[in-house]
N, C-alpha and C. Protein backbone atom coordinates (compact mmCIF):
# COMPACT_ATOMS: atom_id res chain seq x y z
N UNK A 1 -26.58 6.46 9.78
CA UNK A 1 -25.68 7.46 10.35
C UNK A 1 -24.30 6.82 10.49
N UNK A 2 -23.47 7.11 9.60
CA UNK A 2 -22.01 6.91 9.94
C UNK A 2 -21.66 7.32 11.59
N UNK A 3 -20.08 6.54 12.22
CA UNK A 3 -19.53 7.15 13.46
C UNK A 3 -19.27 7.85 13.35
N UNK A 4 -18.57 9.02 12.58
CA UNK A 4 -18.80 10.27 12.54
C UNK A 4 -19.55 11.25 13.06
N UNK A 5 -20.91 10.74 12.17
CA UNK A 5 -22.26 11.54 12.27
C UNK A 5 -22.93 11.19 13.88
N UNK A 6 -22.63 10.06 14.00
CA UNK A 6 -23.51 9.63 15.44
C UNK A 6 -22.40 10.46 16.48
N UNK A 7 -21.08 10.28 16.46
CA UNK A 7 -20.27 11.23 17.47
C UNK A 7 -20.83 12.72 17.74
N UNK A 8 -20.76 13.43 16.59
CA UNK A 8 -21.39 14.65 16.51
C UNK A 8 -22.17 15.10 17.06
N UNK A 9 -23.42 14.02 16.59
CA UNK A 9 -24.45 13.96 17.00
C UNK A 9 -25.00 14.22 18.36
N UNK A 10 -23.94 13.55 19.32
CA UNK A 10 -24.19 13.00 20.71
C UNK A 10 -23.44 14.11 21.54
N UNK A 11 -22.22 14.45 20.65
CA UNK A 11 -21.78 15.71 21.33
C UNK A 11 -22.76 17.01 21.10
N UNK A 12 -23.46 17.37 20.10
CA UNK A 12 -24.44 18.07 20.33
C UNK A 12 -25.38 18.17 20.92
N UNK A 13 -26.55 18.28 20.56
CA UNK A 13 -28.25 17.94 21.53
C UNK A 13 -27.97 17.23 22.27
N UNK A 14 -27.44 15.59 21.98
CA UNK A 14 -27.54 14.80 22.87
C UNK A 14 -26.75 15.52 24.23
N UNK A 15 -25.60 15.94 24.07
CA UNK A 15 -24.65 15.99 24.97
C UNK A 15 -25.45 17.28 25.96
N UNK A 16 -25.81 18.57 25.76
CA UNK A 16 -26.09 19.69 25.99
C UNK A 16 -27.77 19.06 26.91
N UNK A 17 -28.25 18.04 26.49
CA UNK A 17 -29.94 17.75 27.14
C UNK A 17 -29.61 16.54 28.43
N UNK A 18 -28.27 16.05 27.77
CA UNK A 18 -27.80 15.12 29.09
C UNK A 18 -27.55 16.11 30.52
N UNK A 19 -26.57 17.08 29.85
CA UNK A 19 -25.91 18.09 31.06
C UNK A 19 -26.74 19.20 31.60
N UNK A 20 -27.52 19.23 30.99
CA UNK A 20 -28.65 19.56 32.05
C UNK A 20 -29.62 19.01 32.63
N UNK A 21 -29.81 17.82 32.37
CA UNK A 21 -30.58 16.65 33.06
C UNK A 21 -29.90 16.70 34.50
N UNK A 22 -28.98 16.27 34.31
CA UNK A 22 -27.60 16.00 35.65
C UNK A 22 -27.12 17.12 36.25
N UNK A 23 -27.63 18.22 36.10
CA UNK A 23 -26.65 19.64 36.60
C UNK A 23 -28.11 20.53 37.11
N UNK A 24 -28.94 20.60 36.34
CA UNK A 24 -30.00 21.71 36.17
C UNK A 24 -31.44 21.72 35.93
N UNK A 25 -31.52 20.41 35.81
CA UNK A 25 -33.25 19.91 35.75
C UNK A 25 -33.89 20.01 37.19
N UNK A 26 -35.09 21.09 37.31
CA UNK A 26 -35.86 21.56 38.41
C UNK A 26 -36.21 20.44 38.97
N UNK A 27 -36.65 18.84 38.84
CA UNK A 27 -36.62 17.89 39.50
C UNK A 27 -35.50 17.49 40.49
N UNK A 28 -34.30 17.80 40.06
CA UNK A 28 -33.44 17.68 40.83
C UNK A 28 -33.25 17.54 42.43
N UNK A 29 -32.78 16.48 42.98
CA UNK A 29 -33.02 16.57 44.48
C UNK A 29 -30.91 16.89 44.88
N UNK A 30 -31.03 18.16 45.78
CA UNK A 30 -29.52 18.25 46.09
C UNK A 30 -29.44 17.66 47.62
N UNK A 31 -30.62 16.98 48.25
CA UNK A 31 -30.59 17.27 49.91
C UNK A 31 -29.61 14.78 49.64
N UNK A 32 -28.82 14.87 51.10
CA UNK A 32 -27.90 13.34 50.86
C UNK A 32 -29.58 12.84 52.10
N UNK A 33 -28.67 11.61 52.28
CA UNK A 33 -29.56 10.86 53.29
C UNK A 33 -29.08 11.25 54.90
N UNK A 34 -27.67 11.80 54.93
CA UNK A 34 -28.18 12.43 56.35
C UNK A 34 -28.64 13.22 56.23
N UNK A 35 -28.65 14.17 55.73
CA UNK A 35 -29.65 15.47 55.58
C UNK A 35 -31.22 15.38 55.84
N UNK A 36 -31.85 14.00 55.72
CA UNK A 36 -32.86 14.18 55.81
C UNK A 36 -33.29 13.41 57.41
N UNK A 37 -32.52 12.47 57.46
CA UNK A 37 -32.29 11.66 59.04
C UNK A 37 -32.18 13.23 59.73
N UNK A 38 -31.17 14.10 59.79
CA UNK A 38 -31.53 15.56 60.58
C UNK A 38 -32.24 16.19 60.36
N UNK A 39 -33.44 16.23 59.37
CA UNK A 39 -34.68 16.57 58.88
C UNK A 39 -35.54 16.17 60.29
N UNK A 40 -35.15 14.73 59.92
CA UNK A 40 -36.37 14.09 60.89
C UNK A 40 -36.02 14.06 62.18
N UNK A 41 -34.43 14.27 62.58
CA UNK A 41 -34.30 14.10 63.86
C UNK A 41 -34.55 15.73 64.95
N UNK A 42 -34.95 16.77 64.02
CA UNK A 42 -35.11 17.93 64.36
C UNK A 42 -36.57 18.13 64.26
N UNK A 43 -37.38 17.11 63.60
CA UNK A 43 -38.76 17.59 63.21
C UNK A 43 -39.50 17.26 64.51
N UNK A 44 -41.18 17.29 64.26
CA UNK A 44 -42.02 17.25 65.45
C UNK A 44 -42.44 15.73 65.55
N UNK A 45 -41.89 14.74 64.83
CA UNK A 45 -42.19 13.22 64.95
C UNK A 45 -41.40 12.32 65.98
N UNK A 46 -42.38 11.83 67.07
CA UNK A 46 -41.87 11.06 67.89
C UNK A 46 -40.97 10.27 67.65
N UNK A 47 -41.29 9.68 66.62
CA UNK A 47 -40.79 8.10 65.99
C UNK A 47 -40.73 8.28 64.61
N UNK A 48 -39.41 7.67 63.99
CA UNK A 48 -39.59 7.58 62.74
C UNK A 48 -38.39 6.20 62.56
N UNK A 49 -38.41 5.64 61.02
CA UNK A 49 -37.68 4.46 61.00
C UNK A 49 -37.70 4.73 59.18
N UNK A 50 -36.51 4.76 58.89
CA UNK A 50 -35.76 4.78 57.63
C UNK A 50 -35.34 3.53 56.57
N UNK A 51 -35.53 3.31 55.26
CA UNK A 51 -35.66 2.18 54.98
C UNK A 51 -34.94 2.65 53.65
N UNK A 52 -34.04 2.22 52.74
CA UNK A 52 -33.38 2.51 52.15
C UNK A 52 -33.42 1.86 51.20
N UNK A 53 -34.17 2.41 49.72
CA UNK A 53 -34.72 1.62 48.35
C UNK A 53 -33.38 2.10 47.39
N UNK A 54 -33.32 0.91 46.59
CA UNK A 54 -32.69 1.25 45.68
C UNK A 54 -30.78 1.16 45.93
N UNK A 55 -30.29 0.37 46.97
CA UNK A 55 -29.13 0.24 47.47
C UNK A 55 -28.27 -0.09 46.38
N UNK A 56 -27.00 0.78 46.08
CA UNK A 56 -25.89 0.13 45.50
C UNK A 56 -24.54 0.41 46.20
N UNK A 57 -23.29 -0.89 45.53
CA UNK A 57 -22.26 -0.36 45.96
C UNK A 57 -21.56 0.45 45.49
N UNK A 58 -21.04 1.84 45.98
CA UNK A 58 -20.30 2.66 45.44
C UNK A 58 -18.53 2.15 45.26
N UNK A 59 -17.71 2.89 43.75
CA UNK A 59 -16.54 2.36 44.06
C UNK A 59 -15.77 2.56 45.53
N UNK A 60 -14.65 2.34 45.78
CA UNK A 60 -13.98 3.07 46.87
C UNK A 60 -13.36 4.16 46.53
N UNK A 61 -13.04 4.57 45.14
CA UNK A 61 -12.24 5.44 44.70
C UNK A 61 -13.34 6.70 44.70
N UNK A 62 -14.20 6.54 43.67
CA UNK A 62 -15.64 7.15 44.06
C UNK A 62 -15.93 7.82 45.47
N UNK A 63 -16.01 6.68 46.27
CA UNK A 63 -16.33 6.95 47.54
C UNK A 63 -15.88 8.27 48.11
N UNK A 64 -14.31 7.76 48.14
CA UNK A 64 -13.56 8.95 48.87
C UNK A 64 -13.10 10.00 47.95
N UNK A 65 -13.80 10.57 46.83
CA UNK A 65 -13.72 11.75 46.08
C UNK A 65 -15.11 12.44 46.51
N UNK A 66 -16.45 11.46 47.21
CA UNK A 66 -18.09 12.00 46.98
C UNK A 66 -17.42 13.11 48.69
N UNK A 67 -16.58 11.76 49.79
CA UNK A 67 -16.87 12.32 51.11
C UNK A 67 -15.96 13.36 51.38
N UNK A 68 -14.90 14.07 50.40
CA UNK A 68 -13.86 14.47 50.02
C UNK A 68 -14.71 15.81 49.67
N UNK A 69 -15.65 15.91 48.78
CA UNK A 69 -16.39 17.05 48.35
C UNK A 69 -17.33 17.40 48.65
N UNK A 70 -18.13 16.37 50.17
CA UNK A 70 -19.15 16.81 50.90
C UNK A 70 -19.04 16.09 51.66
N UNK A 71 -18.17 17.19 52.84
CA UNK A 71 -17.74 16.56 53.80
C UNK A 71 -19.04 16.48 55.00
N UNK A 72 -18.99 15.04 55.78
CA UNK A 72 -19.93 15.16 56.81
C UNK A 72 -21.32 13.94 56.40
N UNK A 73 -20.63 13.79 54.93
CA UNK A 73 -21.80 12.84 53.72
C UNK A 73 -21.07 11.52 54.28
N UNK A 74 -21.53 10.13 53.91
CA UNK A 74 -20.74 9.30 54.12
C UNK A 74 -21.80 8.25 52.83
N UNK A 75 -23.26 8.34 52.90
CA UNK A 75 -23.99 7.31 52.12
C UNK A 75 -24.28 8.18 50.53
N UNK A 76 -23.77 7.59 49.90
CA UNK A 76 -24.05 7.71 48.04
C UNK A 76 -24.85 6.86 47.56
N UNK A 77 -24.55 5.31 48.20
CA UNK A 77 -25.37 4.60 46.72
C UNK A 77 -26.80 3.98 47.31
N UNK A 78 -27.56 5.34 47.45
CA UNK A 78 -28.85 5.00 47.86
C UNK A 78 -29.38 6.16 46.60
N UNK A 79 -31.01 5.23 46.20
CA UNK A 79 -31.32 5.71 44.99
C UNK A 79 -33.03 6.14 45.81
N UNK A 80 -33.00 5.96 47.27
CA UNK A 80 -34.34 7.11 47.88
C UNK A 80 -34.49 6.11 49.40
N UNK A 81 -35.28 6.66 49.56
CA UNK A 81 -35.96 6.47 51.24
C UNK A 81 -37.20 6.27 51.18
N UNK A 82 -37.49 5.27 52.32
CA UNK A 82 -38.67 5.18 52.45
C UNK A 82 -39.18 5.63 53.91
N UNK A 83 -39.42 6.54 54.53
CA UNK A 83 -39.67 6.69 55.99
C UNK A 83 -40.92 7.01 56.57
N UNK A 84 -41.25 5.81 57.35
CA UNK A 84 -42.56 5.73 58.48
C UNK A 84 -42.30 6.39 59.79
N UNK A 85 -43.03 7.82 59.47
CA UNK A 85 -42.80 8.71 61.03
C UNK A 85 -44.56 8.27 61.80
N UNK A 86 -44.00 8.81 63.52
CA UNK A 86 -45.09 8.91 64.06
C UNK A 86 -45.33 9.92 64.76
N UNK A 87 -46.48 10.67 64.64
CA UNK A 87 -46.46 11.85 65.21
C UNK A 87 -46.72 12.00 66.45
């Protein structure tokens, strides 16, 4: 495949199966990590304790465009949770 052909390429299928991976795939999770800390801090569990897998650093520029467009958000570069509630 010439660069040509591979550009094309990637702007087609490739491009159209990426953008809905990232936009529109039913796996999709839209809920941040406070969202779910007020999950739990509203739920019926006495006790719970939050553990945070998958940590990265976000840019700063990044940063203040994520808390800029969801305001009230402050944590991005967490990639899931791990949380031990007690009922």
């Amino acid at each position: 495949m010439t660069a040509s052909e591979m550009h094309n390429y990637l702007l087609g299928e490739t491009a159209a199966e990426t953008t809905y991976m990232i936009y529109s795939h039913e796996a999709l999770n839209r809920f941040f990590v406070e969202d779910y800390m007020l999950f739990f801090k509203n739920s019926f569990f006495s006790d719970y304790r939050f553990e945070p897998i998958g940590i990265y650093e976000v840019n700063l520029k990044v940063q203040a465009a994520l808390e800029a467009r969801h305001p009230g958000h402050k944590i991005f570069g967490c990639g899931g949770l791990k949380v031990a509630a007690t009922k």
